[in-house]
C-alpha atoms as a PDB file:
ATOM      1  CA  UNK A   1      85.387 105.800 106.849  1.00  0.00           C
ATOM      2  CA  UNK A   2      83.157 106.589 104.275  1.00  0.00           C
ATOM      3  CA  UNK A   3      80.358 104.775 103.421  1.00  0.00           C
ATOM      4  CA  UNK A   4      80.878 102.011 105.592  1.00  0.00           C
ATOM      5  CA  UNK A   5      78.321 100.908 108.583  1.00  0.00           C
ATOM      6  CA  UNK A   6      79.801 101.804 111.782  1.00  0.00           C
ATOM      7  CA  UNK A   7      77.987  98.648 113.314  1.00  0.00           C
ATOM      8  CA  UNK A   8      78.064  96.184 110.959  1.00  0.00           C
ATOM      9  CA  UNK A   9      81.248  96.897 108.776  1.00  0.00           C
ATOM     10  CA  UNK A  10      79.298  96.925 105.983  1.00  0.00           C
ATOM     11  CA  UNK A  11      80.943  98.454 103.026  1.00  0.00           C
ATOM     12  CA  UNK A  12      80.207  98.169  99.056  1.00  0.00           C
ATOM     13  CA  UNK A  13      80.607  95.525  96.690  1.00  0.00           C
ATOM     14  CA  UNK A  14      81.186  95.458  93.123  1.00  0.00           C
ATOM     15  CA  UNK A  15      79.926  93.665  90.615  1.00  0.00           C
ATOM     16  CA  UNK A  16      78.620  94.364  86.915  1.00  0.00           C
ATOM     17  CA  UNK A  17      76.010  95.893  84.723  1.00  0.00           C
ATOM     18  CA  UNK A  18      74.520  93.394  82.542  1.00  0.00           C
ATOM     19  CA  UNK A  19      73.287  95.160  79.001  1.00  0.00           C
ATOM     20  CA  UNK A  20      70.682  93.430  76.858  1.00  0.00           C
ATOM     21  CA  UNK A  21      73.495  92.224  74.439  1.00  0.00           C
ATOM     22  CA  UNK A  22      75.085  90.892  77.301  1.00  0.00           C
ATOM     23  CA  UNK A  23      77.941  93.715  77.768  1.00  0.00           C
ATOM     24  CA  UNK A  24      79.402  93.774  81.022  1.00  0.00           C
ATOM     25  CA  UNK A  25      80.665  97.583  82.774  1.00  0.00           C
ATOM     26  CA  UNK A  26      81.704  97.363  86.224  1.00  0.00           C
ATOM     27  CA  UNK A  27      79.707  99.047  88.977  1.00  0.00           C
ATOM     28  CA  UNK A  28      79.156  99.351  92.924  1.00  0.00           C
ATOM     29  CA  UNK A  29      76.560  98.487  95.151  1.00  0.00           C
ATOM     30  CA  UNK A  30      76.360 101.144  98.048  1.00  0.00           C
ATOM     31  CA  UNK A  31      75.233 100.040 101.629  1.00  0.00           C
ATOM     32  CA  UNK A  32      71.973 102.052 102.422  1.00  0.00           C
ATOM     33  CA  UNK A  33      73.505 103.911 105.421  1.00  0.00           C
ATOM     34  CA  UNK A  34      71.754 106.758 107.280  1.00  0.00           C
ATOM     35  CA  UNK A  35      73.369 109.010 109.929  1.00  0.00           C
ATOM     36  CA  UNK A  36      71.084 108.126 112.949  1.00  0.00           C
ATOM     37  CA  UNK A  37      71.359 109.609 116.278  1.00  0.00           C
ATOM     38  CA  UNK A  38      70.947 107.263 119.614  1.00  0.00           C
ATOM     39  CA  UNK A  39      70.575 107.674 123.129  1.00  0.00           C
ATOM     40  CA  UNK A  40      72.591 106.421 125.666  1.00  0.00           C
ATOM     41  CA  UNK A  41      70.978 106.230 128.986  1.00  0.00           C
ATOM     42  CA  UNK A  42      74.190 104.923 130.796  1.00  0.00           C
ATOM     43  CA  UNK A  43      76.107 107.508 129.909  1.00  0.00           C
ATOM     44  CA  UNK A  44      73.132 110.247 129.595  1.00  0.00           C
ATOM     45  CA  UNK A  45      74.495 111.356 126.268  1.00  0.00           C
ATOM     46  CA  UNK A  46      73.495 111.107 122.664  1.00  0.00           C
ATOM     47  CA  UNK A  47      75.473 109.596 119.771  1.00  0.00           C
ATOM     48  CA  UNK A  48      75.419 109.949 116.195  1.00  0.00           C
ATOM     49  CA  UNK A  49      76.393 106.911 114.136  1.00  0.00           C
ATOM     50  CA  UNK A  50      76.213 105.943 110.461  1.00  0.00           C
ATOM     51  CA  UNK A  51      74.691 103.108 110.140  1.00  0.00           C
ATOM     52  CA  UNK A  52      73.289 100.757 107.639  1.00  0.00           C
ATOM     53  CA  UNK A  53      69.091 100.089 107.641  1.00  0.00           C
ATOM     54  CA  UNK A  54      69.771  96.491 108.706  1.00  0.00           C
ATOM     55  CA  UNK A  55      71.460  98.061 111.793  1.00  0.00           C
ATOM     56  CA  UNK A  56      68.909 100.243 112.454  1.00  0.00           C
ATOM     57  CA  UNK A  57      66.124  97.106 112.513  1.00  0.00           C
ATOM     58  CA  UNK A  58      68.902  94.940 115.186  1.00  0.00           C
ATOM     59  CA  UNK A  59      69.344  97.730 117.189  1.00  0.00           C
ATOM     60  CA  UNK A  60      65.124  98.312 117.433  1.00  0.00           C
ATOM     61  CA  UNK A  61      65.385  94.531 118.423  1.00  0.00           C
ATOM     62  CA  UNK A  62      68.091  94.411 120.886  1.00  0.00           C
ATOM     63  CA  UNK A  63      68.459  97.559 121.843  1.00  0.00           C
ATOM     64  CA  UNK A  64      71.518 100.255 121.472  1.00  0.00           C
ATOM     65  CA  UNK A  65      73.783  99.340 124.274  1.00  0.00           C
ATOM     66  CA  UNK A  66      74.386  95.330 123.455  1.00  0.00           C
ATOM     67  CA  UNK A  67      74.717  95.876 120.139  1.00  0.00           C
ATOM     68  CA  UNK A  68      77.758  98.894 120.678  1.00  0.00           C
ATOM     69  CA  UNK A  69      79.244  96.238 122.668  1.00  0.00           C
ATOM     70  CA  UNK A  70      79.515  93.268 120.176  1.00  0.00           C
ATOM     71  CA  UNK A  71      80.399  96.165 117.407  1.00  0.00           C
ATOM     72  CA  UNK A  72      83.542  96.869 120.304  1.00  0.00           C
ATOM     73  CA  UNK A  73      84.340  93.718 120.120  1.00  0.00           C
ATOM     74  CA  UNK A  74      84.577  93.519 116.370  1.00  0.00           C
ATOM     75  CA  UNK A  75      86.390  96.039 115.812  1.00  0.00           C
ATOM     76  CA  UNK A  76      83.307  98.177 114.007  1.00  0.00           C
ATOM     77  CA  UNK A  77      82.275 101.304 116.347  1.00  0.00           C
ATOM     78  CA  UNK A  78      84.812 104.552 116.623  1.00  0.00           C
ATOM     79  CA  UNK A  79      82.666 105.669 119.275  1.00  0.00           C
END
């Protein structure tokens, strides 16, 4: 699963490069994913996921554990 948030699913999109004369050339936008390690105090081990920085700011806010468990139920985490 490369390039693709292990939380939120994010993955890239395409789209195109817009010249001055108005020529068009595909291209990609890439998620901006970072391989972050987490704690898990429930199970007393650590974790490392790939995650986009949008993931990393929801899982400051609501912490590791409820956010691993709505990624479950989507279908997301491999963990």
């Amino acid at each position: 699963m490369a390039r693709v948030c292990q939380i939120t699913g994010k993955r890239p999109q395409v789209g195109n490069n817009v010249s001055h004369s108005n020529n068009k050339t595909r291209r990609r936008f890439l998620p901006n994913l970072q391989k972050k390690r987490f704690y898990l105090p429930e199970e007393d081990k650590w974790i490392t996921l790939k995650v986009s920085a949008s993931a990393i700011r929801t899982i400051n806010k609501n912490g590791i554990t409820s956010v691993l468990k709505k990624a479950r139920e989507n279908g997301n985490v491999l963990v």
